[in-house]
Protein backbone atom coordinates (compact mmCIF):
# COMPACT_ATOMS: atom_id res chain seq x y z
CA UNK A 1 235.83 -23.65 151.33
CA UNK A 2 235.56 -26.13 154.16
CA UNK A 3 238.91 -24.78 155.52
CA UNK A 4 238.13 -20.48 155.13
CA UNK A 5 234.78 -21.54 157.05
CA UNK A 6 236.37 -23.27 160.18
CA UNK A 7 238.62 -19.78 160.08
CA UNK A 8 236.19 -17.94 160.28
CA UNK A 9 233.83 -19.65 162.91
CA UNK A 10 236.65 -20.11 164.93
CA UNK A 11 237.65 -16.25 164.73
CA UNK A 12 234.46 -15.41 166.05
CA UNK A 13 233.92 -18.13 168.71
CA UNK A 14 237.34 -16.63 170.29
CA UNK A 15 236.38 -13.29 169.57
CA UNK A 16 233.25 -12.91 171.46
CA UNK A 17 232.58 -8.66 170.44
CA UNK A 18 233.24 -9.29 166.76
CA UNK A 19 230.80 -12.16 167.32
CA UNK A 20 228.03 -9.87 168.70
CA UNK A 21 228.60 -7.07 165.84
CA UNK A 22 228.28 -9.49 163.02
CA UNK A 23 225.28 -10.92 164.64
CA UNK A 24 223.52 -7.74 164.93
CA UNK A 25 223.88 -6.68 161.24
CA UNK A 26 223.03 -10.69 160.59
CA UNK A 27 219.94 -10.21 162.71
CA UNK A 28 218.33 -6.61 160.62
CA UNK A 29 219.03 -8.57 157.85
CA UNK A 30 217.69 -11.28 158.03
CA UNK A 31 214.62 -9.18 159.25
CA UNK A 32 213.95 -7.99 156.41
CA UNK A 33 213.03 -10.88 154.04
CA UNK A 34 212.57 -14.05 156.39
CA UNK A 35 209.20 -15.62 157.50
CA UNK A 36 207.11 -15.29 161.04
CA UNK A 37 207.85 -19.26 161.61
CA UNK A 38 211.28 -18.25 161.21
CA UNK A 39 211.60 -15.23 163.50
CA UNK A 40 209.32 -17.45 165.95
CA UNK A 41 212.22 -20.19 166.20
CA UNK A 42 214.57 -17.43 167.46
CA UNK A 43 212.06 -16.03 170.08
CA UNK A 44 211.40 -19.73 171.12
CA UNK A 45 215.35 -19.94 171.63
CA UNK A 46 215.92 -16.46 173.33
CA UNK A 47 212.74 -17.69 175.85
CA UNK A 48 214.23 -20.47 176.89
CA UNK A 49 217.80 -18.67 177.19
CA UNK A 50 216.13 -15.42 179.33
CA UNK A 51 214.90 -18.40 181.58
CA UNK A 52 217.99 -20.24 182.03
CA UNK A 53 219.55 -16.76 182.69
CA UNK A 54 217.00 -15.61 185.37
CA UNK A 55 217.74 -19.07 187.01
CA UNK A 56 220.99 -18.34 186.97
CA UNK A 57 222.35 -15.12 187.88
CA UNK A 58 221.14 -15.71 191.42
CA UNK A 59 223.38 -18.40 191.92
CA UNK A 60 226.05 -16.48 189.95
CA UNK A 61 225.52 -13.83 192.59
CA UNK A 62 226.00 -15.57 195.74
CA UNK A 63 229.03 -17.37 195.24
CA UNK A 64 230.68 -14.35 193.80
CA UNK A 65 229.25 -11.69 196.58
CA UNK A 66 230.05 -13.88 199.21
CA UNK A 67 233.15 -15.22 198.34
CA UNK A 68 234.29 -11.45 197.86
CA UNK A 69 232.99 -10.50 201.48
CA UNK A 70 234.43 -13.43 203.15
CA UNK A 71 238.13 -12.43 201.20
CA UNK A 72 237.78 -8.16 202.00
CA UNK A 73 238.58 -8.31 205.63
CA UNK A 74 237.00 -6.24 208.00
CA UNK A 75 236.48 -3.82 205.78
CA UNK A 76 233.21 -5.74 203.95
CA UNK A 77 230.97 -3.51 206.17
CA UNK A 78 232.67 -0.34 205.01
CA UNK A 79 232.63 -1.24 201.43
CA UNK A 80 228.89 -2.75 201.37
CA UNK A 81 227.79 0.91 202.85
CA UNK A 82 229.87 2.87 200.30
CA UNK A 83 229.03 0.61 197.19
CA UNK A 84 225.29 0.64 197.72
CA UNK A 85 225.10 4.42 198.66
CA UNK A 86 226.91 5.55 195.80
CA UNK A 87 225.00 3.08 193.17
CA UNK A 88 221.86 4.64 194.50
CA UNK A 89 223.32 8.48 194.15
CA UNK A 90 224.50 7.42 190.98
CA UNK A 91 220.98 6.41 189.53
CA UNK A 92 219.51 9.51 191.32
CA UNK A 93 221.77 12.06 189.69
CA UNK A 94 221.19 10.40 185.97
CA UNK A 95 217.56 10.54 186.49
CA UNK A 96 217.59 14.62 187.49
CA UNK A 97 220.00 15.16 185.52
CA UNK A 98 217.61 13.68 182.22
CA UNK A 99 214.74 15.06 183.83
CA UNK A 100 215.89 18.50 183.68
CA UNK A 101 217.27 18.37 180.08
CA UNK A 102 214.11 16.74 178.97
CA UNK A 103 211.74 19.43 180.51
CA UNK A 104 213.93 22.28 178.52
CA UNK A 105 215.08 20.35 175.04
CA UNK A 106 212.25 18.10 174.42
CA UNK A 107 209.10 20.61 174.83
CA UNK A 108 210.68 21.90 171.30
CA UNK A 109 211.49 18.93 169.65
CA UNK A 110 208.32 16.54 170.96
CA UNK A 111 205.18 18.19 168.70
CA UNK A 112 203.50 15.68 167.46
CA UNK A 113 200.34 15.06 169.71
CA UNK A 114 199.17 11.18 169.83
CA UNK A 115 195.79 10.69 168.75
CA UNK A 116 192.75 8.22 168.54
CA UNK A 117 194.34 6.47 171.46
CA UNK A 118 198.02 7.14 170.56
CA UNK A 119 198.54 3.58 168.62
CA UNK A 120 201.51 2.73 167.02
CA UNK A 121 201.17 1.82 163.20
CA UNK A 122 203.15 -0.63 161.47
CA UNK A 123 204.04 -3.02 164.82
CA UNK A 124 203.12 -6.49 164.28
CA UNK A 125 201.67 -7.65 167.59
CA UNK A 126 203.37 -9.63 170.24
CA UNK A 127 201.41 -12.74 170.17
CA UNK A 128 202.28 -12.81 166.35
CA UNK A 129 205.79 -13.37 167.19
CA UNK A 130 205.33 -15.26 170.62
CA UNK A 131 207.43 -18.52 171.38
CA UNK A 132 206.37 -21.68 169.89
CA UNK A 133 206.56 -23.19 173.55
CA UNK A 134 209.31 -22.42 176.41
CA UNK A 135 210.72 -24.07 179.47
CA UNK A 136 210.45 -22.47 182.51
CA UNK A 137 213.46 -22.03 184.75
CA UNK A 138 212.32 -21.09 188.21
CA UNK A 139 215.38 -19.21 190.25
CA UNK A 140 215.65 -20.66 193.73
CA UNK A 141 215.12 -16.81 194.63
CA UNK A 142 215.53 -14.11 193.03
CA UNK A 143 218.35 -11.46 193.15
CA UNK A 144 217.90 -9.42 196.34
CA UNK A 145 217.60 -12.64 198.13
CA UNK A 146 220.79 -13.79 196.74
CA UNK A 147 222.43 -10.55 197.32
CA UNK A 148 221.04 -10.83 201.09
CA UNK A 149 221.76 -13.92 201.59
CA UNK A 150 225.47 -13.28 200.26
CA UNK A 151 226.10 -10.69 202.82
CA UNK A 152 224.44 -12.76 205.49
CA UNK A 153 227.28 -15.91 204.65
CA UNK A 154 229.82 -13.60 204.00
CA UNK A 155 229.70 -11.75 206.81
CA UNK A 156 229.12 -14.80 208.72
CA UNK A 157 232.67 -16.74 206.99
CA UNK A 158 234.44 -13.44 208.22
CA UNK A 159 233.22 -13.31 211.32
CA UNK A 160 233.50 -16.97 212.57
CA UNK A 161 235.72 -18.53 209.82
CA UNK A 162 233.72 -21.39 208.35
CA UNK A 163 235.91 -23.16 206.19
CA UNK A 164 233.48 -26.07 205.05
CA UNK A 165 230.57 -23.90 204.04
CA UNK A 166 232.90 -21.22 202.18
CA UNK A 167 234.68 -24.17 200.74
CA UNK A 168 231.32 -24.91 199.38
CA UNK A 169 230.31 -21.42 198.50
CA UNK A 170 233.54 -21.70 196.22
CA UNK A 171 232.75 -24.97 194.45
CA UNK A 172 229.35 -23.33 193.78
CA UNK A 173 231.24 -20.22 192.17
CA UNK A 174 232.79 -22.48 190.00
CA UNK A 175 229.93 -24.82 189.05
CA UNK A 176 228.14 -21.55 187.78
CA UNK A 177 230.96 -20.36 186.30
CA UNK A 178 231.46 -23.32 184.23
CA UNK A 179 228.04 -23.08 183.11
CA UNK A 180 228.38 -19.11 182.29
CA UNK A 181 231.75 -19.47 180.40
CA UNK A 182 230.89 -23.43 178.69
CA UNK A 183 226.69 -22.32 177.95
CA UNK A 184 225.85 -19.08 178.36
CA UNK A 185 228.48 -17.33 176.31
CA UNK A 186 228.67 -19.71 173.38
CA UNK A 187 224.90 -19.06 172.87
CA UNK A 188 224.68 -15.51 173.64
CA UNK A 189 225.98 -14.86 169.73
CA UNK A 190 222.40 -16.37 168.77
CA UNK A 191 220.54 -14.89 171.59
CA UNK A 192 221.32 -11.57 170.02
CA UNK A 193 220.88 -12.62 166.39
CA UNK A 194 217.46 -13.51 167.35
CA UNK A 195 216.59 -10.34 169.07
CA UNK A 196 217.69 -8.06 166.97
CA UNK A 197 215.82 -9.96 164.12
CA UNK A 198 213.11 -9.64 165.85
CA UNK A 199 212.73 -6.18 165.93
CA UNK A 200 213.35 -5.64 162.25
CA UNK A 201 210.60 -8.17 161.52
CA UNK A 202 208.37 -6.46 164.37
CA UNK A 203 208.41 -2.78 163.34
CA UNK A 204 209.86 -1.66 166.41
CA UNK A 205 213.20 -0.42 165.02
CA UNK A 206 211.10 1.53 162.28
CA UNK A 207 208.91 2.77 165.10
CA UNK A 208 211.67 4.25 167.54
CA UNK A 209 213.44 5.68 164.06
CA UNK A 210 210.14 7.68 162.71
CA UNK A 211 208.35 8.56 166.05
CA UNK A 212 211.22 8.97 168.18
CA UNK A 213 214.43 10.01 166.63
CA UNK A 214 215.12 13.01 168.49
CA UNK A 215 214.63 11.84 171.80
CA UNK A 216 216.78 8.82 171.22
CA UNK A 217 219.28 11.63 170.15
CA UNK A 218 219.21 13.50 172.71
CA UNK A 219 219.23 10.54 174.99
CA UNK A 220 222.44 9.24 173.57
CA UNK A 221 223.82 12.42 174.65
CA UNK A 222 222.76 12.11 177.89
CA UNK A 223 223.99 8.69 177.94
CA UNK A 224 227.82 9.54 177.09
CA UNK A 225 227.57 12.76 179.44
CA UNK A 226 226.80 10.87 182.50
CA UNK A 227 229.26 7.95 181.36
CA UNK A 228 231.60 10.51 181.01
CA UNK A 229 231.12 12.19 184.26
CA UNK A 230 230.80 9.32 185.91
CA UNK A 231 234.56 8.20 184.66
CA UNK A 232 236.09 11.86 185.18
CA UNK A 233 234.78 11.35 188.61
CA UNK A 234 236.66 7.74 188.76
CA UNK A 235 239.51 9.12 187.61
CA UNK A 236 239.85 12.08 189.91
CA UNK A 237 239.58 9.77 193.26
CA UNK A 238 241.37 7.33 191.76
CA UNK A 239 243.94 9.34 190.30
CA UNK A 240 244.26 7.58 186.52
CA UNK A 241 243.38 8.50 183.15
CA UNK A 242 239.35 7.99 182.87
CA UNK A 243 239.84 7.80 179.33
CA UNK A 244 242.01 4.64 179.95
CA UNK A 245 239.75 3.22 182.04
CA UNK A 246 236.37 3.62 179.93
CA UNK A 247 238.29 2.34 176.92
CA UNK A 248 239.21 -0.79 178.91
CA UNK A 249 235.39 -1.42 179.93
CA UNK A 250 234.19 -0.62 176.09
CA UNK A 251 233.88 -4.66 175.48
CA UNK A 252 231.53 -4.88 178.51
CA UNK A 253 229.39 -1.48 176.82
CA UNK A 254 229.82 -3.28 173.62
CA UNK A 255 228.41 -6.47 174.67
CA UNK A 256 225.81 -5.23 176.78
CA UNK A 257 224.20 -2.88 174.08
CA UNK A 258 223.80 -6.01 171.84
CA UNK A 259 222.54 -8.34 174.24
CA UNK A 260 220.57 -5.93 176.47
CA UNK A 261 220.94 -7.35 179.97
CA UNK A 262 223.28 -7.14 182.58
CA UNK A 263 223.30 -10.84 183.20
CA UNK A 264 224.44 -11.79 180.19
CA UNK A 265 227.40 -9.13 180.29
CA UNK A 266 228.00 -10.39 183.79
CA UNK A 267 230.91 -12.31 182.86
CA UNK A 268 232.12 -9.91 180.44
CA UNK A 269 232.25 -7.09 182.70
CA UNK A 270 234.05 -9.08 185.20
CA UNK A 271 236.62 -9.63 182.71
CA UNK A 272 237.06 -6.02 181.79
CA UNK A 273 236.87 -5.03 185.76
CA UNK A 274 240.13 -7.35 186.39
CA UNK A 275 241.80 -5.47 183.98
CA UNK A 276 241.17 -1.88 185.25
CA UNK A 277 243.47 -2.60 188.29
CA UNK A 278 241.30 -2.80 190.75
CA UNK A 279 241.90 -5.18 193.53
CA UNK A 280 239.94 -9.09 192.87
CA UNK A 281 238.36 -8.93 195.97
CA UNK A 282 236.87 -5.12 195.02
CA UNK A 283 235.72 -6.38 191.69
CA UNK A 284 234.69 -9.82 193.06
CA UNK A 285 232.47 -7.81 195.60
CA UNK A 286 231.21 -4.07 193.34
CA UNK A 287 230.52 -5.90 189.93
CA UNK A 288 228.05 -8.56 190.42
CA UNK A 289 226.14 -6.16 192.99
CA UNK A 290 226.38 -3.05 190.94
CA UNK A 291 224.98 -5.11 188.16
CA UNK A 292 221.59 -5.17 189.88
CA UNK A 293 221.93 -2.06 191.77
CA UNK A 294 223.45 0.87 189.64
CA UNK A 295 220.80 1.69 187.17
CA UNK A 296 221.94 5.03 185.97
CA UNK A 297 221.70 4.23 182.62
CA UNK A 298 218.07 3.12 183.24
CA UNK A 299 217.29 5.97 184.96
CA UNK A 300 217.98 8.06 181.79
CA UNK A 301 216.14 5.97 179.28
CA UNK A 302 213.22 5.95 181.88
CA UNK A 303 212.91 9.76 182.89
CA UNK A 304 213.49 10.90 178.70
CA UNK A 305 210.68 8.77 177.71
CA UNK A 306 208.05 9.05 180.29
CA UNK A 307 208.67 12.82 180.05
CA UNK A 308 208.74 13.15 175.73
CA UNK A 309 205.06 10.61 176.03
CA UNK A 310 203.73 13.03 178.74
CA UNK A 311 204.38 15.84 176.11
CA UNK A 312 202.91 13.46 173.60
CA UNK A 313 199.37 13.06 175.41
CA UNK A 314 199.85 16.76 176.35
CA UNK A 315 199.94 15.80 179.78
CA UNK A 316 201.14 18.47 183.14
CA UNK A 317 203.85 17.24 185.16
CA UNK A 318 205.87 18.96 187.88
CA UNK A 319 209.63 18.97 188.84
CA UNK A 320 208.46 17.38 192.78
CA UNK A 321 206.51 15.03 191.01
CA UNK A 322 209.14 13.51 188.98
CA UNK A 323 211.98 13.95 191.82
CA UNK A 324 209.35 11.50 194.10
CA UNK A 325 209.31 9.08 191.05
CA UNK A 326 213.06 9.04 190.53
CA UNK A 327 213.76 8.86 193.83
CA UNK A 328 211.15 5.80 194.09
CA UNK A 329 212.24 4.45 191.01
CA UNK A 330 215.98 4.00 191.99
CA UNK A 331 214.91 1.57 195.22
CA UNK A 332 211.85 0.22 193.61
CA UNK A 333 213.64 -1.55 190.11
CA UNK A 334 216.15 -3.02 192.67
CA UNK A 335 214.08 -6.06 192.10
CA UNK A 336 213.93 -6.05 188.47
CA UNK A 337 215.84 -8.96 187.22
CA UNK A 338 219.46 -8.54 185.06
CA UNK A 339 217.53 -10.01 181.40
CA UNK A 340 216.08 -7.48 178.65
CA UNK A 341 212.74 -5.67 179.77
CA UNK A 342 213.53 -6.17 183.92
CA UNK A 343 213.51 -2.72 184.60
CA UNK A 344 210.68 -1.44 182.62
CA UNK A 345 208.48 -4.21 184.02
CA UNK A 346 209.33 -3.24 187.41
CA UNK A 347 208.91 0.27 187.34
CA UNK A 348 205.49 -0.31 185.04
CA UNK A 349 202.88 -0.08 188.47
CA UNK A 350 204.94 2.96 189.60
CA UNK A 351 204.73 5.13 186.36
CA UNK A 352 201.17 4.16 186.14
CA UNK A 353 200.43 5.48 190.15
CA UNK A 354 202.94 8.13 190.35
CA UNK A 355 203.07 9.38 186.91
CA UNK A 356 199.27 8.60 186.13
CA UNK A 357 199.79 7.07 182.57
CA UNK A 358 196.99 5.51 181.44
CA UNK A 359 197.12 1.77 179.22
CA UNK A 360 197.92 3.41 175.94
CA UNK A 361 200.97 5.50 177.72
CA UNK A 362 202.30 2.30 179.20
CA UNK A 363 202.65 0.60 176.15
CA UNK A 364 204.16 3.21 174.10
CA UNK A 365 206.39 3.47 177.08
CA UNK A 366 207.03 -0.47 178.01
CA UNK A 367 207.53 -0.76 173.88
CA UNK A 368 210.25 1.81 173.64
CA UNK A 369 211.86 0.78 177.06
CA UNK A 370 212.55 -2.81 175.73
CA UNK A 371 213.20 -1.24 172.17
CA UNK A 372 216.42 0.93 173.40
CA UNK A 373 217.09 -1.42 176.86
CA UNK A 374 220.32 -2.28 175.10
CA UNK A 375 221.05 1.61 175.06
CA UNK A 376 220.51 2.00 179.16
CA UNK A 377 221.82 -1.69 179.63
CA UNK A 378 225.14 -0.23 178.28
CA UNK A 379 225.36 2.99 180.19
CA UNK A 380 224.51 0.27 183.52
CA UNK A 381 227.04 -2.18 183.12
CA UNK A 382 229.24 0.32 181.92
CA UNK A 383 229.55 2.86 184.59
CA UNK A 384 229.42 -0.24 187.26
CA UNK A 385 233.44 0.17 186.38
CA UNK A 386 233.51 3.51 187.70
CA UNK A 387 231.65 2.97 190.75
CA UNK A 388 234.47 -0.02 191.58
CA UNK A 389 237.11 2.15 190.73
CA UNK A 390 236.07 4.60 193.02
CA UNK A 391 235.18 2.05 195.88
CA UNK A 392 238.46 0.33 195.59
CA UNK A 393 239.99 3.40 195.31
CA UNK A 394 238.39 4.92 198.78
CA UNK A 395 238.74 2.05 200.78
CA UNK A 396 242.53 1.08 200.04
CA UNK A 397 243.22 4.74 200.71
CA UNK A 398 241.41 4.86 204.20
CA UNK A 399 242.59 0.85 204.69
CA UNK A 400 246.38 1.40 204.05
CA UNK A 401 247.13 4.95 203.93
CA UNK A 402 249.05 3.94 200.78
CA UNK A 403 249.00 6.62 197.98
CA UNK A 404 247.60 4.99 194.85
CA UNK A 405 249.54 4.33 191.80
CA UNK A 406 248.79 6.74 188.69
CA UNK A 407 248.68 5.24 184.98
């Protein structure tokens, strides 16, 4: 017995997806019987964790960032311009894209009206399943200062060649590294068992399956078209097979719908990037700043839900109104950190100013945002591959003049 147990625990230790699937259906079902105190140890745990990750990912991002600028050549400039432009086109393009689906599909599928307030039944409140205490992890700044400041060295190592600080830059890289690949993915397993227990034992799963089962379907849709689009796109500049390259990302999609934040996939997604064919420097340089920039996936879950809760509360909106907000939004949650709920908790003041929800809106909204973040998360981290497949495919084109290989 002793023997079949070490097997298995070291099967799933070395297989890090398999690891995540068996500790979502661990996590509904242990939601289903187990105790508050119980559930309460967990959200304790995945406290502390979201902490240590926000403290982080900063770090993470520039020693990777700059390291990848100091190693692209002169062409850092080029590539900065074309990665951030088309991250921000990308989110853009999801969010009008969902927009106008939502404004034709959901009008006929959203009829239930919320009254006496629009409360949610059924939803055991937050402070019933807070953390029995948590550490706080301060970042030494947060991640638009380490992106900034990772252009600012990199650009600086190219320019004057500073050997001693990037030598440094690159013990950093691998000081976080060690701590991503030794901590943070051991533990992620239980970070995710926890979280997805939690929502059993919360009601939120039960809520997003009875109030809001054909949105999430038609949002799922939307999801895999713009994934898809976005990879046919890849492909096409690229010249190989975008169904070969989305398969070789789906342990990065995998991973991020079960933990729910970027930061967490970080490492996963650089692993699957490598892989695509890209050059290191390309992936060194698109991943870790797509992973706070390209929010497409956000974008969706964001636009279908504020639109299907304005039809809710019977509320007007316009088409200029909700290009302003997407617009807005895709600069605005540039700040929101890479851990479950960033985006949402960003983007809260703006929905409430330039959408005019009122307290009840924003927490149906904020509640099914971090109920289905895994669901955007995915689409995020995923389509980051196809943004780096077209950037590295753009720039060695323009760089060498060298046609590019087809799978």
């Amino acid at each position: 017995m002793k023997e079949t147990l070490l097997k298995i625990w070291k099967f799933f230790s070395g297989n890090l997806i398999w690891a995540v699937i068996a500790m979502i259906a661990l996590g509904i079902a242990f939601g289903t019987f187990v105790p508050l105190w119980f559930v309460r140890i967990f959200t304790t745990f995945n406290a502390i964790f979201s902490s240590l990750l926000s403290f982080t990912v900063p770090l993470l991002i520039l020693a990777l960032v700059t390291v990848a600028i100091a190693d692209t050549g002169n062409g850092a400039g080029k590539m900065l311009v074309i990665t951030v432009s088309l991250a921000y086109v990308s989110t853009v393009l999801a969010g009008m894209f969902t927009y106008g689906v939502s404004d034709i599909v959901f009008p006929k599928l959203v009829t239930m009206k919320a009254g006496a307030g629009g409360t949610m039944e059924g939803v055991i409140p937050a402070e019933d399943l807070a953390p029995y205490f948590t550490f706080a992890f301060p970042p030494i700044m947060d991640t638009m200062s380490a992106l900034l400041l990772s252009f600012m060295f990199g650009l600086a190592i190219l320019k004057f060649s500073m050997p001693v600080i990037k030598g440094l830059v690159n013990e950093l890289r691998d000081v976080v590294m060690m701590i991503i690949t030794k901590v943070v993915l051991p533990l992620l397993p239980f970070y995710i068992f926890g979280m997805f227990m939690k929502m059993q034992v919360s009601g939120e799963m039960k809520m997003v399956t009875h109030v809001y089962i054909k949105v999430i379907v038609v949002m799922v849709i939307l999801f895999i078209v713009v994934l898809l689009a976005q990879y046919v796109i890849a492909g096409l500049v690229s010249h190989r097979n975008p169904f070969k390259l989305l398969k070789t990302m789906f342990p990065a999609l995998i991973t991020a719908l079960a933990s729910s934040s970027s930061a967490a996939t970080l490492p996963v997604t650089l692993r699957c990037a490598e892989k695509m064919g890209a050059r290191k420097n390309v992936v060194n340089f698109v991943i870790p700043m797509c992973a706070n920039i390209h929010l497409s996936g956000a974008a969706v879950r964001t636009v279908a839900i504020t639109v299907a809760t304005m039809l809710m509360f019977d509320m007007p909106y316009t088409t200029m109104q909700y290009l302003g907000f997407i617009m807005i939004f895709s600069i605005t949650v540039l700040a929101a950190p890479g851990i479950p709920g960033g985006v949402i908790m960003a983007a809260v003041g703006m929905i409430e100013v330039m959408l005019g929800f009122n307290t009840d809106m924003i927490a149906i909204t904020v509640t099914l945002s971090i109920a289905l973040d895994s669901l955007g998360t995915a689409v995020n981290v995923c389509g980051d591959g196809a943004l780096m497949m077209i950037v590295d495919a753009w720039t060695k084109e323009k760089d060498s003049g060298k046609p590019i290989e087809v799978i």
